[in-house]
PDB file of N, CA and C in Angstrom:
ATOM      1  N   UNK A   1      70.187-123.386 111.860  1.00  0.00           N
ATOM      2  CA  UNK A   1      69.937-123.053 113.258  1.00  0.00           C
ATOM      3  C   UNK A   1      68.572-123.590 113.686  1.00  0.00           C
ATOM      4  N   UNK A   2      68.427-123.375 115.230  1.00  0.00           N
ATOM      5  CA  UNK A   2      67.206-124.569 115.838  1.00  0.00           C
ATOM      6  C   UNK A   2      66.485-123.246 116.380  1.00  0.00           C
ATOM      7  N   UNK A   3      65.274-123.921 117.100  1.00  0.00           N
ATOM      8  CA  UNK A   3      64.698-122.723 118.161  1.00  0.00           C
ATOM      9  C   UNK A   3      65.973-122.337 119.038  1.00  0.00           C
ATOM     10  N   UNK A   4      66.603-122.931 119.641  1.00  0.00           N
ATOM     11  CA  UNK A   4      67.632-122.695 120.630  1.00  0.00           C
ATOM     12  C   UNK A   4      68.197-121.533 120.391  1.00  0.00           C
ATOM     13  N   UNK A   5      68.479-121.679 118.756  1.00  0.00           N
ATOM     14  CA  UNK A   5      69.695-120.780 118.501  1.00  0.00           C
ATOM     15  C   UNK A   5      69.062-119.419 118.074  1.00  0.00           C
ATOM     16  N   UNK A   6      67.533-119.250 117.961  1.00  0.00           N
ATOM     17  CA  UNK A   6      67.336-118.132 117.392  1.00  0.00           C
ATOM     18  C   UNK A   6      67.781-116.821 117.898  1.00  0.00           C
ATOM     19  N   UNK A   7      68.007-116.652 119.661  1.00  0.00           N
ATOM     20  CA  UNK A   7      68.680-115.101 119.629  1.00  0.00           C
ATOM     21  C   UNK A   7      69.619-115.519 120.156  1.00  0.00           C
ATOM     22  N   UNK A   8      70.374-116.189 119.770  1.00  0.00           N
ATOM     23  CA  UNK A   8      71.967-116.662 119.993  1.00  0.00           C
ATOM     24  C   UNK A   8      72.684-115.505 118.878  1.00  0.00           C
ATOM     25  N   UNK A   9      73.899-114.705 119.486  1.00  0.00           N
ATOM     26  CA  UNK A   9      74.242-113.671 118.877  1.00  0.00           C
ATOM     27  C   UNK A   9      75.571-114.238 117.809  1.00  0.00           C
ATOM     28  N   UNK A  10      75.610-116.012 117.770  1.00  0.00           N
ATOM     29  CA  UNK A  10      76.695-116.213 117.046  1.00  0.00           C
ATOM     30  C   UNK A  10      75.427-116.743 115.691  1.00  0.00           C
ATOM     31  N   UNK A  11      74.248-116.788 115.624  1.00  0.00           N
ATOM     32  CA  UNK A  11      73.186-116.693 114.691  1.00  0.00           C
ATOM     33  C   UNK A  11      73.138-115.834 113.680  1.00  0.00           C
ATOM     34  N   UNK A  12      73.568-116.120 112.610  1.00  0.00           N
ATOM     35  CA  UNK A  12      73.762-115.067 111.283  1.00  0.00           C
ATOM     36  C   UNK A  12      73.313-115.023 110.075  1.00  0.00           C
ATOM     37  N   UNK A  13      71.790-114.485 110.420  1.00  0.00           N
ATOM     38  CA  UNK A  13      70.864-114.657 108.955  1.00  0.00           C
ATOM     39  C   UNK A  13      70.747-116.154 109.074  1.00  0.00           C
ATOM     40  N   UNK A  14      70.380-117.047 110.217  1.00  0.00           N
ATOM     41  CA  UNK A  14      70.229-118.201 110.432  1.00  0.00           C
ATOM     42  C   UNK A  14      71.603-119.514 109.690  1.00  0.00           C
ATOM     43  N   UNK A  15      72.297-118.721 110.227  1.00  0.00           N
ATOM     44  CA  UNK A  15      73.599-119.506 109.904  1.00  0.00           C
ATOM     45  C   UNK A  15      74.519-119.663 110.826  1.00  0.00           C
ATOM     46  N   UNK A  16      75.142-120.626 112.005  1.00  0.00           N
ATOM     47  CA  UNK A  16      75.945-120.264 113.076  1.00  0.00           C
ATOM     48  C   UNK A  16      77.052-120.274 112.453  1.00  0.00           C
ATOM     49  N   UNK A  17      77.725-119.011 113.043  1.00  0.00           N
ATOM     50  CA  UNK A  17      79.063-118.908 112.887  1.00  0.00           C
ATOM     51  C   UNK A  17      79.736-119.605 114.120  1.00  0.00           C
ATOM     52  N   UNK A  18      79.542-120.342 114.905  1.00  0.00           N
ATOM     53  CA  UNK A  18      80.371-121.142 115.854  1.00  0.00           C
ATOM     54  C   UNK A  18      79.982-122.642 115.667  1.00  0.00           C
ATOM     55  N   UNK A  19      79.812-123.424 114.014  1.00  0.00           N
ATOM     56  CA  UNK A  19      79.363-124.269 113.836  1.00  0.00           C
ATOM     57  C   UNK A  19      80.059-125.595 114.285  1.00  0.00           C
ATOM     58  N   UNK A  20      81.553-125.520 114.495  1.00  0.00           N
ATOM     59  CA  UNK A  20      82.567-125.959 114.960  1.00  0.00           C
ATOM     60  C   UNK A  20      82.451-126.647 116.346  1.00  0.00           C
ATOM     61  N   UNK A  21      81.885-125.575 117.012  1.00  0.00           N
ATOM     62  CA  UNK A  21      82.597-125.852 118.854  1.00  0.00           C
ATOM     63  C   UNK A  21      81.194-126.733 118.803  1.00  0.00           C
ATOM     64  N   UNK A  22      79.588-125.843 118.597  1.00  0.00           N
ATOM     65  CA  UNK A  22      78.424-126.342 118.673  1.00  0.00           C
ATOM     66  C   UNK A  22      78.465-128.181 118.484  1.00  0.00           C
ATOM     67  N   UNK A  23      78.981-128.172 117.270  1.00  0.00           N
ATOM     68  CA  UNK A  23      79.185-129.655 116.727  1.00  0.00           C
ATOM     69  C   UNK A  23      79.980-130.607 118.169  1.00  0.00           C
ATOM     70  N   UNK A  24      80.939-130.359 118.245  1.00  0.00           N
ATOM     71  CA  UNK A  24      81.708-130.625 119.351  1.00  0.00           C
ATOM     72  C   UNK A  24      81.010-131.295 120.785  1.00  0.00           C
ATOM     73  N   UNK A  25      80.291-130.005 121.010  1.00  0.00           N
ATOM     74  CA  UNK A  25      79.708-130.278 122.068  1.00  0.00           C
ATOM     75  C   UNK A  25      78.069-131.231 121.755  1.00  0.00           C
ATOM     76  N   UNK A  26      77.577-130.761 120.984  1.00  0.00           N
ATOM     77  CA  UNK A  26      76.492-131.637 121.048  1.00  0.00           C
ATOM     78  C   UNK A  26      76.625-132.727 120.882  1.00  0.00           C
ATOM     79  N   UNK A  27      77.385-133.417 120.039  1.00  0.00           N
ATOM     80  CA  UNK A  27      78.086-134.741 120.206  1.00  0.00           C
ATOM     81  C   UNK A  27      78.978-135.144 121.413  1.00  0.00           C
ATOM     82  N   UNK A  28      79.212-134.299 122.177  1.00  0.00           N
ATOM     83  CA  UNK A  28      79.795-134.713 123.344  1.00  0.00           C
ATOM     84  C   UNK A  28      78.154-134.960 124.423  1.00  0.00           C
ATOM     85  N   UNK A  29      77.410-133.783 124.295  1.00  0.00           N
ATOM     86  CA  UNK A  29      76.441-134.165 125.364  1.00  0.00           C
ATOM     87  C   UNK A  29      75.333-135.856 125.194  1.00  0.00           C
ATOM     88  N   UNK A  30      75.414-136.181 123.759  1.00  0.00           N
ATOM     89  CA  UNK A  30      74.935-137.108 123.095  1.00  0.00           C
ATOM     90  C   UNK A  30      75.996-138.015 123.950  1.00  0.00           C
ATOM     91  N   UNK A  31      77.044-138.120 123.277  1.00  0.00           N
ATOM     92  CA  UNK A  31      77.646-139.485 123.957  1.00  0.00           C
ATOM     93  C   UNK A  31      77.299-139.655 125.945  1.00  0.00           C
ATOM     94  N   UNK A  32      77.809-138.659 126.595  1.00  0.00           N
ATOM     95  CA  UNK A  32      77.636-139.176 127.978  1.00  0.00           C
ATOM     96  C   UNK A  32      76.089-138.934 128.492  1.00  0.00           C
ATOM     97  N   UNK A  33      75.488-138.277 127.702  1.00  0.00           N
ATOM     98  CA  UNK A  33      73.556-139.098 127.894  1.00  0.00           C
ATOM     99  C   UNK A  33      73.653-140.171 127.486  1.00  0.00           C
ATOM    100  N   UNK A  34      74.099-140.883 126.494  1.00  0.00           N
ATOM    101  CA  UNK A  34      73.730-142.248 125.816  1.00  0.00           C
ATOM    102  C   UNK A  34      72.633-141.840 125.098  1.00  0.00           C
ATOM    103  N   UNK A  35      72.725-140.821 124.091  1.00  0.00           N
ATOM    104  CA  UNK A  35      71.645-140.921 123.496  1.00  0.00           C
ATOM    105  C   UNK A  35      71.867-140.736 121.706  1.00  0.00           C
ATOM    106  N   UNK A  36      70.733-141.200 121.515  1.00  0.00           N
ATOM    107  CA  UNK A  36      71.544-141.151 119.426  1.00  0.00           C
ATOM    108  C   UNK A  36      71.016-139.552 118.834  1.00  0.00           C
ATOM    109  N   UNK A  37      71.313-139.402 118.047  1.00  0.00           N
ATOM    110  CA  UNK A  37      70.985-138.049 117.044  1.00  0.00           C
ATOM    111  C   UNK A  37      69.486-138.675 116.663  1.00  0.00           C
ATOM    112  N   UNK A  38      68.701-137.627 116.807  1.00  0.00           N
ATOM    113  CA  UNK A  38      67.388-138.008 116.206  1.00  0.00           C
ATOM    114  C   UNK A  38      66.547-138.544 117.017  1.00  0.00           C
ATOM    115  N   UNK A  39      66.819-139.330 118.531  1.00  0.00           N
ATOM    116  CA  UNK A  39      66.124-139.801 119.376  1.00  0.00           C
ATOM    117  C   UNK A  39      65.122-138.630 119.974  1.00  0.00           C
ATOM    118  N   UNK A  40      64.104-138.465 120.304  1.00  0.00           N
ATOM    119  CA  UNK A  40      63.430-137.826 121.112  1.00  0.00           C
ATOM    120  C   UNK A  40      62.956-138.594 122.619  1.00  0.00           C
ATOM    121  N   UNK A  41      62.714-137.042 123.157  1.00  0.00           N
ATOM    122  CA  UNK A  41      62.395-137.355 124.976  1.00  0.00           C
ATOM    123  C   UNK A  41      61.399-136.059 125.228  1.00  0.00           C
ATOM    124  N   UNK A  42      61.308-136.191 126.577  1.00  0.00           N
ATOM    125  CA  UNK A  42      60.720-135.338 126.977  1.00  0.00           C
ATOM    126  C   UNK A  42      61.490-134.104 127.431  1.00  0.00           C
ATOM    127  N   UNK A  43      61.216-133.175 128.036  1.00  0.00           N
ATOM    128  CA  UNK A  43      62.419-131.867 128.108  1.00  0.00           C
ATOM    129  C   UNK A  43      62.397-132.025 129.705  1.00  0.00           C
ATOM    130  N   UNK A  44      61.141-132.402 130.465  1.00  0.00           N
ATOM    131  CA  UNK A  44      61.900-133.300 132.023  1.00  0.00           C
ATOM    132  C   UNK A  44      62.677-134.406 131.470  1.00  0.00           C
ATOM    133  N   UNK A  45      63.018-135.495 131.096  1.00  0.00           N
ATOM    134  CA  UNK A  45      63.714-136.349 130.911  1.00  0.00           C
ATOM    135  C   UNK A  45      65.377-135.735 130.372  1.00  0.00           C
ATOM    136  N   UNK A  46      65.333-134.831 129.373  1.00  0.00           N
ATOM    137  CA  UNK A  46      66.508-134.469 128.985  1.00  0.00           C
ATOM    138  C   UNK A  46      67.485-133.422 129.875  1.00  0.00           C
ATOM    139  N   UNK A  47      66.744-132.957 130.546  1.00  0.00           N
ATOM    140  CA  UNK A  47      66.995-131.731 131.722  1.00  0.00           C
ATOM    141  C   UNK A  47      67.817-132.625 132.838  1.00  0.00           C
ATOM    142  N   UNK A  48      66.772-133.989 133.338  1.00  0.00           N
ATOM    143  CA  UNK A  48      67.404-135.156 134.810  1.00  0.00           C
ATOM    144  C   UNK A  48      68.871-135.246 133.882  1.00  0.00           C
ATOM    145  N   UNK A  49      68.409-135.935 132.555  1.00  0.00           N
ATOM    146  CA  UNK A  49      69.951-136.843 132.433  1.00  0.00           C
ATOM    147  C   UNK A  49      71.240-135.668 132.378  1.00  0.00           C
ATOM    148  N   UNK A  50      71.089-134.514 131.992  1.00  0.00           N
ATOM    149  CA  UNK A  50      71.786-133.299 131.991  1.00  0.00           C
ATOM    150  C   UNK A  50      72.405-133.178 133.112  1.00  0.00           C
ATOM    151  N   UNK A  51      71.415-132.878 134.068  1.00  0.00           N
ATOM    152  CA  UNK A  51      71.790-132.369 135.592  1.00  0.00           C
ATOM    153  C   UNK A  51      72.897-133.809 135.865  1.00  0.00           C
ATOM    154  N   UNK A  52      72.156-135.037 135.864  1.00  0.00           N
ATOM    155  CA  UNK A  52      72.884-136.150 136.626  1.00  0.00           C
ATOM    156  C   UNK A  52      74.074-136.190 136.356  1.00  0.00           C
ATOM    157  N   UNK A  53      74.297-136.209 134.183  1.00  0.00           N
ATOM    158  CA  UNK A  53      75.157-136.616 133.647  1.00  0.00           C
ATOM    159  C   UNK A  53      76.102-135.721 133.129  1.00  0.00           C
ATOM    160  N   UNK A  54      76.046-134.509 133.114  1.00  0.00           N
ATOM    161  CA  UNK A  54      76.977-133.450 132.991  1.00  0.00           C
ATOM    162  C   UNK A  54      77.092-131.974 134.057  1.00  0.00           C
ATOM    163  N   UNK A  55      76.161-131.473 134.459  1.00  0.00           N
ATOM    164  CA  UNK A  55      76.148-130.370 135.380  1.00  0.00           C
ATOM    165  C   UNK A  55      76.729-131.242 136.761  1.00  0.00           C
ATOM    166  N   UNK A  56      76.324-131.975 136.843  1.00  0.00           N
ATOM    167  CA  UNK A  56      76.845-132.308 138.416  1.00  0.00           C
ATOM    168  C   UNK A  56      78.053-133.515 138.341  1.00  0.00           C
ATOM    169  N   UNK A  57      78.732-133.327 137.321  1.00  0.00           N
ATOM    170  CA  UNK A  57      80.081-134.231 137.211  1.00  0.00           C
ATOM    171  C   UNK A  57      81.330-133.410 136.130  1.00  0.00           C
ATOM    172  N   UNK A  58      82.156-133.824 136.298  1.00  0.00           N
ATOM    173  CA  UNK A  58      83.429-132.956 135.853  1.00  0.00           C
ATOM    174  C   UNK A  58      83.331-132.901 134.213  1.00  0.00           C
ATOM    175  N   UNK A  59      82.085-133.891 133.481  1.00  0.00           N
ATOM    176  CA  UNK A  59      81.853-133.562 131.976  1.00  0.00           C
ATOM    177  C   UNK A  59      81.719-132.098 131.933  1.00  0.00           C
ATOM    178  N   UNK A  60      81.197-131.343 132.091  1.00  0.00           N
ATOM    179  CA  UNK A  60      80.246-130.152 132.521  1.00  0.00           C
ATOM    180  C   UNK A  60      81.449-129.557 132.403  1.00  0.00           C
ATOM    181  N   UNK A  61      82.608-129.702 132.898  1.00  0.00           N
ATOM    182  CA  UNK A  61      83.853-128.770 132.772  1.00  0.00           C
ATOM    183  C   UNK A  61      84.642-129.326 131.007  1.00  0.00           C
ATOM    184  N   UNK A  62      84.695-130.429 130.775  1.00  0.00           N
ATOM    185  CA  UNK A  62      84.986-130.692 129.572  1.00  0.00           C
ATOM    186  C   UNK A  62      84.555-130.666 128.377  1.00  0.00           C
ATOM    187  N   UNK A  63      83.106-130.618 128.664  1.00  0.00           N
ATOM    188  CA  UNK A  63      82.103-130.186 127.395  1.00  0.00           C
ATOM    189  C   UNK A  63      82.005-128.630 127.130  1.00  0.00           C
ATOM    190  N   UNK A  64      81.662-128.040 128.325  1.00  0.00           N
ATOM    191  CA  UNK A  64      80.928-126.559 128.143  1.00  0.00           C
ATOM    192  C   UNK A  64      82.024-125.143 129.007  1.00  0.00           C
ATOM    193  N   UNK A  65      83.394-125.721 128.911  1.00  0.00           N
ATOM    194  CA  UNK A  65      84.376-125.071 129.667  1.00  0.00           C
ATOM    195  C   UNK A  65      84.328-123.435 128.321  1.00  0.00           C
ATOM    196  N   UNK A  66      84.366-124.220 127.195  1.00  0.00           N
ATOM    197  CA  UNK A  66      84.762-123.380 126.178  1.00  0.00           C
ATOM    198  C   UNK A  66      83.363-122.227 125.531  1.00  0.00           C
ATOM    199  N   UNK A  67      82.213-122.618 125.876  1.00  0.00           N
ATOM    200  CA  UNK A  67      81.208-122.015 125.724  1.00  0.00           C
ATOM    201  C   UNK A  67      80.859-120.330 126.075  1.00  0.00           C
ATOM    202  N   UNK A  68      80.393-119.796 125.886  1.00  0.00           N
ATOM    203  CA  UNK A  68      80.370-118.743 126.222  1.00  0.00           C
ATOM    204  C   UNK A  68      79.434-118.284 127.750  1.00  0.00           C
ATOM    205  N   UNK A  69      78.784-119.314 127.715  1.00  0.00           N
ATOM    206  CA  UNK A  69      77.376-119.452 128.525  1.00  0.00           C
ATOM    207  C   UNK A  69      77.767-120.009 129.510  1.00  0.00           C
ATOM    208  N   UNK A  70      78.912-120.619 129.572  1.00  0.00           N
ATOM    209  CA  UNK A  70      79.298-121.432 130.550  1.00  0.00           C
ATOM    210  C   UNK A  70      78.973-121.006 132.331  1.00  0.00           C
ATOM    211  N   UNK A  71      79.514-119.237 132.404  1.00  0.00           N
ATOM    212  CA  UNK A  71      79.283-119.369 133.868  1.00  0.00           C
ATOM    213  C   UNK A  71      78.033-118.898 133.793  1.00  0.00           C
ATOM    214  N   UNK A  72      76.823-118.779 133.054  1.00  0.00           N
ATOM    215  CA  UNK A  72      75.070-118.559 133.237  1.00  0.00           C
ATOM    216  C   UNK A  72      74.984-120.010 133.699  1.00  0.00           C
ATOM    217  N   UNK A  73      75.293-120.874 132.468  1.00  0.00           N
ATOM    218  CA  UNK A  73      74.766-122.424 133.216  1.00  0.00           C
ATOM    219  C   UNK A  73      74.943-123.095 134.820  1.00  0.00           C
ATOM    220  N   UNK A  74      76.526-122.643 134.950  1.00  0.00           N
ATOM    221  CA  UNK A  74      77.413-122.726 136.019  1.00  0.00           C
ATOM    222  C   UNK A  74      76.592-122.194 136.835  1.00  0.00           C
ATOM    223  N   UNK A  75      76.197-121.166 137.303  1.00  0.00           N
ATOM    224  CA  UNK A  75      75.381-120.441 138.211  1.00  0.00           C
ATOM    225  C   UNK A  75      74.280-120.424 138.179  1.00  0.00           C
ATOM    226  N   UNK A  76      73.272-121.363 137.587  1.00  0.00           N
ATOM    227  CA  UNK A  76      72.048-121.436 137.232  1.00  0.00           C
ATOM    228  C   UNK A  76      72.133-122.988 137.720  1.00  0.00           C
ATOM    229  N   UNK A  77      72.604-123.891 137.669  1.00  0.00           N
ATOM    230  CA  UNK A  77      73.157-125.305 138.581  1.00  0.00           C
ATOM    231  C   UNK A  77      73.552-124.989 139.584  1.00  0.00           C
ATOM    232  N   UNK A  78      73.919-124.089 140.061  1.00  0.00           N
ATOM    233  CA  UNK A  78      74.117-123.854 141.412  1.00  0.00           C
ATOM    234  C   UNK A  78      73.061-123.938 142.253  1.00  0.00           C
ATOM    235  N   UNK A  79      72.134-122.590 141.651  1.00  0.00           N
ATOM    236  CA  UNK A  79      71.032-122.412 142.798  1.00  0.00           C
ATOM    237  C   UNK A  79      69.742-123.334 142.358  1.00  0.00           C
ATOM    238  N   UNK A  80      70.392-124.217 141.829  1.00  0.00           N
ATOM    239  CA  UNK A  80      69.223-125.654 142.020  1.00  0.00           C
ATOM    240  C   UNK A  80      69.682-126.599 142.461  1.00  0.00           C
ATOM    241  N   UNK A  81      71.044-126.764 143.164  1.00  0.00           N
ATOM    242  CA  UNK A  81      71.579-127.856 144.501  1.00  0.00           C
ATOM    243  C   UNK A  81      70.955-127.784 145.831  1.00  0.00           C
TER     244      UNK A  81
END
């Protein structure tokens, strides 16, 4: 597990039990950023390509439909249109 995941409640004794979907998706958000595993950015830079490249296009429904977080994100992109 990352900082991200530390009070993530699928976090277990630092072990995700949703190692599956996680995988899934982070390799999905990797491919339509265009970006490689291991690349670094800035967290403005990774936030624009986010918003451009998944919150505000129908990825956003195909990547993070299955998430749990989905309608926090969903409604948290909202009131920044």
């Amino acid at each position: 597990c990352d900082e991200l995941c530390r009070e993530c409640p699928n976090n277990a004794d630092n072990t995700c039990t949703s190692l599956e979907k996680v995988t899934f998706m982070d390799s999905a958000v990797l491919d339509v950023c265009r970006l490689t595993r291991g690349e670094t950015a800035s967290w403005a830079e990774l936030a624009d390509k986010a918003r451009k490249q998944i919150f505000k296009t129908e990825e956003f429904y195909k990547i993070c439909s299955c998430c749990q977080w989905f309608s926090l994100c969903r409604s948290t992109e909202v009131h920044h249109e």
